[in-house]
C-alpha atoms as a PDB file:
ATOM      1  CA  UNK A   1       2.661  -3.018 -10.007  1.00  0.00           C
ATOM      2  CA  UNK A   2       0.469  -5.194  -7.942  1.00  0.00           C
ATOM      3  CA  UNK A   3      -1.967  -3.545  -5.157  1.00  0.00           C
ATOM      4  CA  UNK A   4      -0.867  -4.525  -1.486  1.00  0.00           C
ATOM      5  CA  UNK A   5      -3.697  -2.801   0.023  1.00  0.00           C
ATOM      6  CA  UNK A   6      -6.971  -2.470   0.976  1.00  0.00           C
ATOM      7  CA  UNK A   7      -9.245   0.822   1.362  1.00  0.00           C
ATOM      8  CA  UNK A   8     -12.630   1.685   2.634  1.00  0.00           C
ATOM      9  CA  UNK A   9     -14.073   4.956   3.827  1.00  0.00           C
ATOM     10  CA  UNK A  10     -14.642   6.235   6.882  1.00  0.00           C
ATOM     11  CA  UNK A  11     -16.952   9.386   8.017  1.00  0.00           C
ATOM     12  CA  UNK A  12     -15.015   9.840  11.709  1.00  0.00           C
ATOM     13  CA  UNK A  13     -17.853  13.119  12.847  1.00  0.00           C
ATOM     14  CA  UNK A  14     -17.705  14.388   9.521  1.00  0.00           C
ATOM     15  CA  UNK A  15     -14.258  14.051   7.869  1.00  0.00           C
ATOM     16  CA  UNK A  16     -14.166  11.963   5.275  1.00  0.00           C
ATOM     17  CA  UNK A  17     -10.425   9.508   5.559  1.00  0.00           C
ATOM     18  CA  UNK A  18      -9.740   6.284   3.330  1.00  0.00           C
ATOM     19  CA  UNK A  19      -8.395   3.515   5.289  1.00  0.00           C
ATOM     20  CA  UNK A  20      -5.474   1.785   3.865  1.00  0.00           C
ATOM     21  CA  UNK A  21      -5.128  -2.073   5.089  1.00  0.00           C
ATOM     22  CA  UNK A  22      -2.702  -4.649   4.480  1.00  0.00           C
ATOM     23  CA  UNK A  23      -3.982  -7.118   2.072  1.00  0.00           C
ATOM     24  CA  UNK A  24      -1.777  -9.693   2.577  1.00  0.00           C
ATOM     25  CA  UNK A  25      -3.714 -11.035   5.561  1.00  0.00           C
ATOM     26  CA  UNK A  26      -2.244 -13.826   8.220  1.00  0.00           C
ATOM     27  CA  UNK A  27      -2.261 -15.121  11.664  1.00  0.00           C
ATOM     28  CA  UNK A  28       1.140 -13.650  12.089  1.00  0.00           C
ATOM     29  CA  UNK A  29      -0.343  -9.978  12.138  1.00  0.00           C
ATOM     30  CA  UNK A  30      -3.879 -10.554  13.201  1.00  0.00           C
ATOM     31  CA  UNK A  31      -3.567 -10.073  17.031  1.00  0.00           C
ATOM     32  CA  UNK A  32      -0.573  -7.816  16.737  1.00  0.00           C
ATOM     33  CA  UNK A  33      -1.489  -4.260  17.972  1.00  0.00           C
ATOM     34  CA  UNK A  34      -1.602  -1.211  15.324  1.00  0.00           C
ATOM     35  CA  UNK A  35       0.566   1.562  14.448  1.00  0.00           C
ATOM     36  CA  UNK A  36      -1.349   4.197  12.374  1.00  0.00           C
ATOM     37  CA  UNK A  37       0.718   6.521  10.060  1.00  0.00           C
ATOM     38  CA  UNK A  38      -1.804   9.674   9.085  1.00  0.00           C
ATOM     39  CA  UNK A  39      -0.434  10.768   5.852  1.00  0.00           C
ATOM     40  CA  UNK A  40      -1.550  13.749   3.672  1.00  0.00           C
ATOM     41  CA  UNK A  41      -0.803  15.731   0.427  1.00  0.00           C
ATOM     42  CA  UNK A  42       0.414  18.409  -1.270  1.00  0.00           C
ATOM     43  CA  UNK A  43      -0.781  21.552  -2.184  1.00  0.00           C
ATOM     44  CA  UNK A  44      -3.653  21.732  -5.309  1.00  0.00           C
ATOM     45  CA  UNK A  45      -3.824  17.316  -4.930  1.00  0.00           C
ATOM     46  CA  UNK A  46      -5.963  15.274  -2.952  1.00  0.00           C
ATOM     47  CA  UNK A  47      -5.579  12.110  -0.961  1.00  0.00           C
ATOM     48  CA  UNK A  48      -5.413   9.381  -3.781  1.00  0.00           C
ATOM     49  CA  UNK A  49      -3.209  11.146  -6.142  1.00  0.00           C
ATOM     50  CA  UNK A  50      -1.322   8.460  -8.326  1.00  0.00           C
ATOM     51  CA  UNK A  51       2.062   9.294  -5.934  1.00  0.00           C
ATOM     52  CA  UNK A  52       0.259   8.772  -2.528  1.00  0.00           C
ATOM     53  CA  UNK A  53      -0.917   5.766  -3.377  1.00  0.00           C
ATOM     54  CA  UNK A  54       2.245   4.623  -4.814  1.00  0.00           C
ATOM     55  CA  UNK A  55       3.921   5.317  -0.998  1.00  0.00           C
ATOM     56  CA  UNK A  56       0.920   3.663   0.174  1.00  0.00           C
ATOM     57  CA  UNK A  57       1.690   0.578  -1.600  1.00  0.00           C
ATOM     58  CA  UNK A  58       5.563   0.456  -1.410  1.00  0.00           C
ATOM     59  CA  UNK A  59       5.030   0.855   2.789  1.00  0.00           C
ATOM     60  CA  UNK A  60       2.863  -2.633   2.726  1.00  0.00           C
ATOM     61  CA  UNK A  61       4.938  -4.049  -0.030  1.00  0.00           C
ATOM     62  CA  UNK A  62       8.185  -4.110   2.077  1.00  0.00           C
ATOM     63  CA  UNK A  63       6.086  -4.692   4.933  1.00  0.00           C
ATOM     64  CA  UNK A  64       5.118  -7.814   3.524  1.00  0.00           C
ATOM     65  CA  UNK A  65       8.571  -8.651   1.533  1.00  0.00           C
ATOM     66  CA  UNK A  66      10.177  -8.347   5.827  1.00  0.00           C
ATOM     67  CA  UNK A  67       7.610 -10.865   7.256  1.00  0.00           C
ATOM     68  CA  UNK A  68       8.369 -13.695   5.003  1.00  0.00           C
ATOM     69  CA  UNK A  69      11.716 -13.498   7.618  1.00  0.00           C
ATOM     70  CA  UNK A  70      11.150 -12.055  10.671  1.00  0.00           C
ATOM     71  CA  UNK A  71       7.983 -11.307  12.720  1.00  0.00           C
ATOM     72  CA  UNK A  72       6.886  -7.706  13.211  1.00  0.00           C
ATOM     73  CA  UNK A  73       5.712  -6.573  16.204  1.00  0.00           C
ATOM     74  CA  UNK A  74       2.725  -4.409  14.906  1.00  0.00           C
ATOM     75  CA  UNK A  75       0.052  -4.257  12.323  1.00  0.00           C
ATOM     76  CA  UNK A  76       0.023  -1.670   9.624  1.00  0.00           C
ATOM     77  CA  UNK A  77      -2.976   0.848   8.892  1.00  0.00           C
ATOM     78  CA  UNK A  78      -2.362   3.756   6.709  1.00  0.00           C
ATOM     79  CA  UNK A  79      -5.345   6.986   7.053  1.00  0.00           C
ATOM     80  CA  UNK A  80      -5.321   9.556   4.544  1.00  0.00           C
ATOM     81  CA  UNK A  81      -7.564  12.837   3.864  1.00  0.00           C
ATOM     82  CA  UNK A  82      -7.890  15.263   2.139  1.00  0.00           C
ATOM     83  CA  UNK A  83      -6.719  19.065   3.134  1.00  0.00           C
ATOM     84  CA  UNK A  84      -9.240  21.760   3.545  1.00  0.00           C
ATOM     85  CA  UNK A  85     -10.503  23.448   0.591  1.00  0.00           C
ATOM     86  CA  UNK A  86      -8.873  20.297  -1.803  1.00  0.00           C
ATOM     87  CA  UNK A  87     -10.460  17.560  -3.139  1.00  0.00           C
ATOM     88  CA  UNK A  88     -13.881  17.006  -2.199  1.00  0.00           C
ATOM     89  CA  UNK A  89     -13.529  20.013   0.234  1.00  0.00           C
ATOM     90  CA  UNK A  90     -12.370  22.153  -2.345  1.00  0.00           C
ATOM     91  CA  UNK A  91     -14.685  25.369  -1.927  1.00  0.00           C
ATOM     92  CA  UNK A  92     -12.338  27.675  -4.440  1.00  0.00           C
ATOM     93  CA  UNK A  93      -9.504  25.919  -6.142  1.00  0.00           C
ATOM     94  CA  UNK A  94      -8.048  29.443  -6.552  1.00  0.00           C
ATOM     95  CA  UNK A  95      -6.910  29.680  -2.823  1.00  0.00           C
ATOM     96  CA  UNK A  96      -4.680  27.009  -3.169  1.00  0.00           C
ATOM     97  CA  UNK A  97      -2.590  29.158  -5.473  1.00  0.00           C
ATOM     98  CA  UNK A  98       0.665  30.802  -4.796  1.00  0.00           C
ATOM     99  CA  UNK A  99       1.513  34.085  -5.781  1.00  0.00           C
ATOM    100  CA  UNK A 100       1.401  35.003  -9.414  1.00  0.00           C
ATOM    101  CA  UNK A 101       4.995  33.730 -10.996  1.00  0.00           C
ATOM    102  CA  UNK A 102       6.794  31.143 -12.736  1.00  0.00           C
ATOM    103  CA  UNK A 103       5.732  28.134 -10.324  1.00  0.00           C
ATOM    104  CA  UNK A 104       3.998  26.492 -12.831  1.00  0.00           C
ATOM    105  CA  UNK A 105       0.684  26.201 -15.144  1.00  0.00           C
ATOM    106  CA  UNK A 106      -1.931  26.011 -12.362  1.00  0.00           C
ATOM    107  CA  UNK A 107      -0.719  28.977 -10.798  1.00  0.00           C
ATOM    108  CA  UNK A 108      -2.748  32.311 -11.635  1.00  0.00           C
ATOM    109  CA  UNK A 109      -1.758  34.084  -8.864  1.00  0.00           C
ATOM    110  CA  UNK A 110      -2.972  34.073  -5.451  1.00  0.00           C
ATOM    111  CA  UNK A 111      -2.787  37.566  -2.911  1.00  0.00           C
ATOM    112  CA  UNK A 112      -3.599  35.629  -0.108  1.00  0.00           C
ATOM    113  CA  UNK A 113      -1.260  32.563  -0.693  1.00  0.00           C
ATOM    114  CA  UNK A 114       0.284  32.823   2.127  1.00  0.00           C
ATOM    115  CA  UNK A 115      -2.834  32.995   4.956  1.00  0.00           C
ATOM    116  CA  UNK A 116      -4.849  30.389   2.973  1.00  0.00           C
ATOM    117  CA  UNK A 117      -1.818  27.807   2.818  1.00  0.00           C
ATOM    118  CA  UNK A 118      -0.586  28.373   5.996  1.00  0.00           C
ATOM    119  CA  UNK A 119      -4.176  27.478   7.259  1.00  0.00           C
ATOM    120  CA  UNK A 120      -4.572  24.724   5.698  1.00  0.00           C
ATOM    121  CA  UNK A 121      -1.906  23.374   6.718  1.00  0.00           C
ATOM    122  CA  UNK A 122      -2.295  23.987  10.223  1.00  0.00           C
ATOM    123  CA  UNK A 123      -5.490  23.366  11.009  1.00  0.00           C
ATOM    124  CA  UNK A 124      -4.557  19.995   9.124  1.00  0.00           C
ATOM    125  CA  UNK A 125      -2.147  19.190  11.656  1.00  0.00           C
ATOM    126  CA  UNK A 126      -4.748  19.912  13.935  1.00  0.00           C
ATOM    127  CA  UNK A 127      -6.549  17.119  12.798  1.00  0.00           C
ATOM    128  CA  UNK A 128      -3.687  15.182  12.946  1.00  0.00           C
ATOM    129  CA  UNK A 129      -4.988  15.357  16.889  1.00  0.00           C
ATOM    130  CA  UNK A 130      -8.612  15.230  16.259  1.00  0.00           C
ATOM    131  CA  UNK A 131      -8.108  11.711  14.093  1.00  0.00           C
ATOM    132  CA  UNK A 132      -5.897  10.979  17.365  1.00  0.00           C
ATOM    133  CA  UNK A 133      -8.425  11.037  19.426  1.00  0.00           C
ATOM    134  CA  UNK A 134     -11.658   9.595  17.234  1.00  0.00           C
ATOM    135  CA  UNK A 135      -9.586   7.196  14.553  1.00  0.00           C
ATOM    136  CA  UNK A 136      -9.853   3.987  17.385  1.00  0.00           C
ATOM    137  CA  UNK A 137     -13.766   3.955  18.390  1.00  0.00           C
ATOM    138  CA  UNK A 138     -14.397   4.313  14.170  1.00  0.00           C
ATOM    139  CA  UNK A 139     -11.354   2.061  13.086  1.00  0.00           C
ATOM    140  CA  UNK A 140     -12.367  -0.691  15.998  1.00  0.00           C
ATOM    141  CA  UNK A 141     -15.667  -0.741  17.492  1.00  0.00           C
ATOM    142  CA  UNK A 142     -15.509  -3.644  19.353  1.00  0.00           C
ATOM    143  CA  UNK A 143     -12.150  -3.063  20.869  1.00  0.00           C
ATOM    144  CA  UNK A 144     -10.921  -5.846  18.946  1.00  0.00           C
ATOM    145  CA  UNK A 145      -7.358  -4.235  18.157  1.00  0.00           C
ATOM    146  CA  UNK A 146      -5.008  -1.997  19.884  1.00  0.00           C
ATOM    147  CA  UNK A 147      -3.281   1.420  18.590  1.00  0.00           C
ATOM    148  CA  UNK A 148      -0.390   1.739  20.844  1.00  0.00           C
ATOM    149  CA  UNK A 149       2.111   3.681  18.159  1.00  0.00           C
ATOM    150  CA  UNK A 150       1.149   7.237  15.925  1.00  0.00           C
ATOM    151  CA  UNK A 151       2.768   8.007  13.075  1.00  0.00           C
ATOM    152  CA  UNK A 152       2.246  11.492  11.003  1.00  0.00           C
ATOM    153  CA  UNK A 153       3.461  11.755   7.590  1.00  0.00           C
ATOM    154  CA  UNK A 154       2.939  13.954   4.197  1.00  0.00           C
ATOM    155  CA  UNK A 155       4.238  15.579   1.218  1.00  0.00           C
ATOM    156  CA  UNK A 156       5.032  19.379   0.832  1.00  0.00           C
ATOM    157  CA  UNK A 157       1.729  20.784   2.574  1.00  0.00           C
ATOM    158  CA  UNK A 158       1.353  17.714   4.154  1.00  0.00           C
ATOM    159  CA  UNK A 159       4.939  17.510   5.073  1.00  0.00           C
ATOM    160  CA  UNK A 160       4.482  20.622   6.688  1.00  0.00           C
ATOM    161  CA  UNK A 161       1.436  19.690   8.582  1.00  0.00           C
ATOM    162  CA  UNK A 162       3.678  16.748   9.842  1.00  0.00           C
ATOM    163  CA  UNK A 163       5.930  19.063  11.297  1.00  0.00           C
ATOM    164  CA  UNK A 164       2.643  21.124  12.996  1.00  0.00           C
ATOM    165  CA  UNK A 165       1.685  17.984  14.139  1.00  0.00           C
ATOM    166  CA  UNK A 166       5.024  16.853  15.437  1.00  0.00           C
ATOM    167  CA  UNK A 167       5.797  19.622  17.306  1.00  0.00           C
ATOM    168  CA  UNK A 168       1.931  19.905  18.929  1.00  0.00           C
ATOM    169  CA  UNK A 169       1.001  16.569  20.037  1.00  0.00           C
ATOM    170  CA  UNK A 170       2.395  14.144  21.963  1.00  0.00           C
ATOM    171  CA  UNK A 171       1.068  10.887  21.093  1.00  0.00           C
ATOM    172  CA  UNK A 172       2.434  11.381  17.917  1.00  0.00           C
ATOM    173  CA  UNK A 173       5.715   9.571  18.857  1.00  0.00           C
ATOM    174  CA  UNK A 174       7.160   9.382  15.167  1.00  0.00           C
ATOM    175  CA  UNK A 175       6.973  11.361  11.914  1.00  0.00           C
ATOM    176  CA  UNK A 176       8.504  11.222   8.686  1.00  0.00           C
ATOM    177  CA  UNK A 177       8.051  14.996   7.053  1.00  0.00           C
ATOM    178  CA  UNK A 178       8.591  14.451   2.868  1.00  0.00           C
ATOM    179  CA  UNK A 179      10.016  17.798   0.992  1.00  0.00           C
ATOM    180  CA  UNK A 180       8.093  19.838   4.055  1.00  0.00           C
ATOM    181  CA  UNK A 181       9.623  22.373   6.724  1.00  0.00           C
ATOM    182  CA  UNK A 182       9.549  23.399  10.180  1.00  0.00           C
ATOM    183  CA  UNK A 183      10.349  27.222   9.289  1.00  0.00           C
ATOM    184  CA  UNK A 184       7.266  28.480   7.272  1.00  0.00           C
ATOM    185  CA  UNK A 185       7.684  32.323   7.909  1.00  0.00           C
ATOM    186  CA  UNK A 186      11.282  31.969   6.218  1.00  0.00           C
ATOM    187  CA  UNK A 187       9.541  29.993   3.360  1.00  0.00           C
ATOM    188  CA  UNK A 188       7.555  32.333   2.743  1.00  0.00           C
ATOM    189  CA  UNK A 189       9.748  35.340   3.021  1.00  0.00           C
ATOM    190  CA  UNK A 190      12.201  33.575   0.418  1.00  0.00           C
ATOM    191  CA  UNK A 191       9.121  32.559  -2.029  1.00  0.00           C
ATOM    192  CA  UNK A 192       7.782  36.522  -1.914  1.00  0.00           C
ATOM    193  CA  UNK A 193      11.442  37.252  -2.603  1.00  0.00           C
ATOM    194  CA  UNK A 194      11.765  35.348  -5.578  1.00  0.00           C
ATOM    195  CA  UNK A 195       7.994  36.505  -6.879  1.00  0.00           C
ATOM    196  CA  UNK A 196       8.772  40.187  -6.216  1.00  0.00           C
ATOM    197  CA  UNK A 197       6.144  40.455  -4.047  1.00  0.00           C
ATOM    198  CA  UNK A 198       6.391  42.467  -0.616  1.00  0.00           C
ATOM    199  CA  UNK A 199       6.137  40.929   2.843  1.00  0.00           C
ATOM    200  CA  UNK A 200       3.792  42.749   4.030  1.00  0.00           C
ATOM    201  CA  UNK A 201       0.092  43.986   4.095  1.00  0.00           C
ATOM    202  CA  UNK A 202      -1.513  43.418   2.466  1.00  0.00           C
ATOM    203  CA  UNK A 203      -0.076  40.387   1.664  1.00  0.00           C
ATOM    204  CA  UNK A 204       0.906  39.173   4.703  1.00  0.00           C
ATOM    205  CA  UNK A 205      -0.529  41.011   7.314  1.00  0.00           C
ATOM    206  CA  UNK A 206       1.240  41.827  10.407  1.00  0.00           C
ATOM    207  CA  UNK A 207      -1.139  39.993  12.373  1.00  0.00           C
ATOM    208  CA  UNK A 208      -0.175  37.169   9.698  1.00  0.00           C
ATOM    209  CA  UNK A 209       3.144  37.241  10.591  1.00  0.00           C
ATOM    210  CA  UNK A 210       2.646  37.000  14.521  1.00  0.00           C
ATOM    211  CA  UNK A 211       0.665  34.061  13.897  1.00  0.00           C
ATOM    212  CA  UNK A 212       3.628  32.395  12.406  1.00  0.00           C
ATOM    213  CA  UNK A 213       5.642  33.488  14.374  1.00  0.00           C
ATOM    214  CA  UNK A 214       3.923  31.571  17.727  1.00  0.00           C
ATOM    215  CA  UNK A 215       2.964  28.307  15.580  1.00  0.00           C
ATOM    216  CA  UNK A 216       5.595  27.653  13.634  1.00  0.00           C
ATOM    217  CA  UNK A 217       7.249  24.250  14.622  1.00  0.00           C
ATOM    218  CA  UNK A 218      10.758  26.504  14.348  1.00  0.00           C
ATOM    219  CA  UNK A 219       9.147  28.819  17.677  1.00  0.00           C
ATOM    220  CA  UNK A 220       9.377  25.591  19.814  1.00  0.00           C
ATOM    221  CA  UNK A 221      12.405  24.632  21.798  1.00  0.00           C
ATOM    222  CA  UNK A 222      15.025  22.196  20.627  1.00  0.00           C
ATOM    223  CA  UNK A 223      17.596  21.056  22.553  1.00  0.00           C
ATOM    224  CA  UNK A 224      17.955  18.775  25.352  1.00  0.00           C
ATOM    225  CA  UNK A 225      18.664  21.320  27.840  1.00  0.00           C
ATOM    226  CA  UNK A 226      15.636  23.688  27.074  1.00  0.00           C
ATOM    227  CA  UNK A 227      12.633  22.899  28.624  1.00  0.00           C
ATOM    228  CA  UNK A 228       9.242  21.922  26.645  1.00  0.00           C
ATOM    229  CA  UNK A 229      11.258  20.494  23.564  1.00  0.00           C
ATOM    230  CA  UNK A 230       8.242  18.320  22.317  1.00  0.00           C
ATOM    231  CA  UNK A 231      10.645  15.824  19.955  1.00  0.00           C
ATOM    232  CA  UNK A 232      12.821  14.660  23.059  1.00  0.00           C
ATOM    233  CA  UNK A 233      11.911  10.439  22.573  1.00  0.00           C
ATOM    234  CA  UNK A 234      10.399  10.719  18.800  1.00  0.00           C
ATOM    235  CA  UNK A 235      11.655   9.315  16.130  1.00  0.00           C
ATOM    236  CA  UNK A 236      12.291  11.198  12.950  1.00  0.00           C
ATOM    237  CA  UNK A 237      13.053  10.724   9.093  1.00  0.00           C
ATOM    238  CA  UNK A 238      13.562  13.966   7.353  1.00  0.00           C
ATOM    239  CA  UNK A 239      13.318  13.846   3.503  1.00  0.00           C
ATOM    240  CA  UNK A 240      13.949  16.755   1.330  1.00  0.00           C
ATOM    241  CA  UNK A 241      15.600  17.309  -2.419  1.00  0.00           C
ATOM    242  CA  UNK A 242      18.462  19.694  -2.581  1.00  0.00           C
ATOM    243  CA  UNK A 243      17.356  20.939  -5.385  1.00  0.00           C
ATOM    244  CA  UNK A 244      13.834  22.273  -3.767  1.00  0.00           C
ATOM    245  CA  UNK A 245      12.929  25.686  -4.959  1.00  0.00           C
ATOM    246  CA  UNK A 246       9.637  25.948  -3.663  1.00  0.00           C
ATOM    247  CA  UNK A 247      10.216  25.019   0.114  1.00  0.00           C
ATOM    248  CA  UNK A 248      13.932  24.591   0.147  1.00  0.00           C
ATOM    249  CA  UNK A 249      15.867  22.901   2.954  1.00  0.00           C
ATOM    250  CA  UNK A 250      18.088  25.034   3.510  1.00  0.00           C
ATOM    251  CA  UNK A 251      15.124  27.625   5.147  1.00  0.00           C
ATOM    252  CA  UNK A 252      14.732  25.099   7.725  1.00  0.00           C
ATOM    253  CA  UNK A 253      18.439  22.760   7.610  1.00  0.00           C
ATOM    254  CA  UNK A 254      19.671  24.850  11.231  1.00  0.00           C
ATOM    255  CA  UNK A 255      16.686  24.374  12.828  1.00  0.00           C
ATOM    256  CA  UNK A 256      17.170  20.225  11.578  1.00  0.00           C
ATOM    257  CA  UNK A 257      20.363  20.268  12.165  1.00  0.00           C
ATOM    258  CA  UNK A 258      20.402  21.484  15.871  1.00  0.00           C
ATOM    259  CA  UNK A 259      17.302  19.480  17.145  1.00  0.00           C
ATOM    260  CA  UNK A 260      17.702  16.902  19.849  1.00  0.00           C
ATOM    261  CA  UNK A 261      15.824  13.734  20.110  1.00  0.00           C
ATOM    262  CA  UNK A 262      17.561  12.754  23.211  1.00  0.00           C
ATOM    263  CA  UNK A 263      19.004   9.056  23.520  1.00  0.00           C
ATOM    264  CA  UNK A 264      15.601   7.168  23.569  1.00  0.00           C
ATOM    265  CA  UNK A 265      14.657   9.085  20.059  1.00  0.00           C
ATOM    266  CA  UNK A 266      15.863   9.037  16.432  1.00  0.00           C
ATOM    267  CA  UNK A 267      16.629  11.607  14.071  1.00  0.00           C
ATOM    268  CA  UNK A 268      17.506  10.884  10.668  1.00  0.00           C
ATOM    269  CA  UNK A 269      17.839  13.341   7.292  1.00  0.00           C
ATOM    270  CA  UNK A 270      18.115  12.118   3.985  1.00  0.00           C
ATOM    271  CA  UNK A 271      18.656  15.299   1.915  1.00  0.00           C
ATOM    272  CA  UNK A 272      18.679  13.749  -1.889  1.00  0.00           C
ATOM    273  CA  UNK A 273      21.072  15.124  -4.243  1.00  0.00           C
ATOM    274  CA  UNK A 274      19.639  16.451  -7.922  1.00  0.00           C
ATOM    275  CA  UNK A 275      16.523  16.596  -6.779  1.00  0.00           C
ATOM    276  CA  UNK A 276      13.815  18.911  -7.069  1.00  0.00           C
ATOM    277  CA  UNK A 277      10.211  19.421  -5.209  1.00  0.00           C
ATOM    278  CA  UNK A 278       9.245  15.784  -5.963  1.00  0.00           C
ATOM    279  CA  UNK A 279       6.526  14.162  -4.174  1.00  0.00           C
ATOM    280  CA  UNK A 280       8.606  11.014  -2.622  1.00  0.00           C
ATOM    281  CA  UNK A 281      10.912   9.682  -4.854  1.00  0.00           C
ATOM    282  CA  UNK A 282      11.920   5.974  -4.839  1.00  0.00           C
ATOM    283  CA  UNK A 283      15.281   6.571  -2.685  1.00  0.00           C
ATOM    284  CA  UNK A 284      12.973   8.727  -0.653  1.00  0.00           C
ATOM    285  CA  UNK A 285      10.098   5.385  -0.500  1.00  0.00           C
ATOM    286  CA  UNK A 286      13.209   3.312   0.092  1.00  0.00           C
ATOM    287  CA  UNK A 287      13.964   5.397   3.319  1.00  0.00           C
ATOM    288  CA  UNK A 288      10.662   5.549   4.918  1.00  0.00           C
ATOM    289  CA  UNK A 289       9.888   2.192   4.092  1.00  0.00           C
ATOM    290  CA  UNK A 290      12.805   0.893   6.139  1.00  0.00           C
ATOM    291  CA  UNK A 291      12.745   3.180   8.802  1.00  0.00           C
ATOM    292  CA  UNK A 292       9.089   2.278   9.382  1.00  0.00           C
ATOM    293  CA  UNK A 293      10.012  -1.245   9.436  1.00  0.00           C
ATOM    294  CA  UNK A 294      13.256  -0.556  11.958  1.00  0.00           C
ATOM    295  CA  UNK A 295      11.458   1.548  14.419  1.00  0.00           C
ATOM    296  CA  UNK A 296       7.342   0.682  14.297  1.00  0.00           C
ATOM    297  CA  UNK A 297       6.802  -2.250  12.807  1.00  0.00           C
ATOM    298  CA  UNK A 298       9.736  -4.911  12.788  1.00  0.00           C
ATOM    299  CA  UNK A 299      10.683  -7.186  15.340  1.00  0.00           C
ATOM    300  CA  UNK A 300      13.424  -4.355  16.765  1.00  0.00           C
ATOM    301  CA  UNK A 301      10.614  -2.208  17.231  1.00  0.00           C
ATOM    302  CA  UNK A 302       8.354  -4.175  19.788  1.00  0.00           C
END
């Protein structure tokens, strides 16, 4: 597979993000302004994981395959991070864990799986916000480019810091959430279910559950008649497995299923049949690839 990218690091007032660049360079790209997709990981990985670098590279690849015939109407940049407490801000690997079960061989068993998760994965879509805000002065210091489109995307705990991020921020104007969900406190309640373990204190405090229950992305309005529905004029690609055990559409498909984007917006799910908790398949590449080039990047998009 050949590289289409770039990378260098940044330090944007202390977090550490690699910056992901087209490498196919050209003059039909260099004064086009910028839409940055923020994408992140899943749980126990870390920004460069072998499958977040292969989405990395099939985004420019078809980015670059499309402007051999027509023109887009932005540049590509790709920012990823890594979560708290992974990667290099892993301060104890343990807390990434779930509850002790069947999940797989990295899991020992976790009591407070469901606080330490659920934080990370907000306060990641929090910086969603924060790298709103900061990514342009670092990215550009001589105001030589423009960022006029946001994109958030991720896998599994990134997926479902998408949706966090989705749901808070309004200059995030599209988002493409991979095997994530919008309904946490039903994720959980259906994984402590299937681990025999209790929702409740002290695994999931009460003041735990309130806390979901006022951030998830599911608390927030979403139809066109109801005010303060944040995804009215965004643009959306849902992608999920059927065959998800570990955060399974279905927890969140009514919530999907019923949101409005409004006739200026785009809502698309691609639910993929036979497949498990898999970190972006190729039919799942295949749809984000061409909805990124339909609705940020191509020539339809400008």
């Amino acid at each position: 597979m050949s590289v289409n990218y770039t990378t260098s690091s940044l330090n944007v007032a202390g977090l550490q993000v690699t910056v992901y660049k087209n490498a196919v360079l050209g003059d039909d790209i260099a004064n086009l302004p910028v839409a940055v997709m923020i994408l992140t990981h899943g749980r126990t990985g870390k920004h460069d994981d072998e499958y977040m670098l292969s989405i990395i590279n099939s985004n420019f690849e078809y980015f670059n395959e499309q402007r051999k015939v027509d023109k887009p109407s932005r540049d590509l940049v790709i920012v990823a991070f890594d979560h708290r407490n992974h990667g290099h801000r892993t301060v104890n690997a343990k807390n990434n864990f779930s509850f002790g079960g069947e999940e797989g061989k990295f899991d020992t068993g976790n009591d407070t799986h469901v606080i330490d998760t659920y934080g990370i994965f907000t306060g990641t879509g929090r910086d969603y916000s924060f790298l709103v805000d900061f990514l342009p002065p670092y990215l550009y210091r001589n105001d030589e480019r423009t960022i006029d489109l946001w994109i958030a995307s991720g896998v599994s705990l990134g997926g479902n810091a998408t949706w966090i991020a989705l749901a808070n921020e309004p200059r995030i104007t599209m988002a493409i959430p991979i095997i994530g969900s919008p309904k946490n406190a039903n994720m959980y309640q259906s994984r402590a279910a299937e681990r025999g373990v209790p929702f409740a204190p002290p695994f999931v405090p009460n003041s735990m559950v309130a806390l979901m229950q006022r951030l998830d992305p599911a608390s927030k309005p979403n139809k066109l008649n109801e005010p303060g529905n944040p995804y009215v004029g965004k643009k959306i690609l849902v992608l999920a497995g059927a065959e998800d055990k570990l955060v399974p559409h279905s927890v969140g498909a009514s919530y999907i299923d019923e949101l409005e984007v409004g006739p200026s917006g785009v809502k698309e799910v691609y639910v993929q049949p036979g497949t498990g908790h898999f970190p972006g398949t190729p039919e799942m590449q295949s749809k984000m690839v061409e909805f990124l080039w339909k609705y940020a990047l191509g020539p339809a998009a400008a």
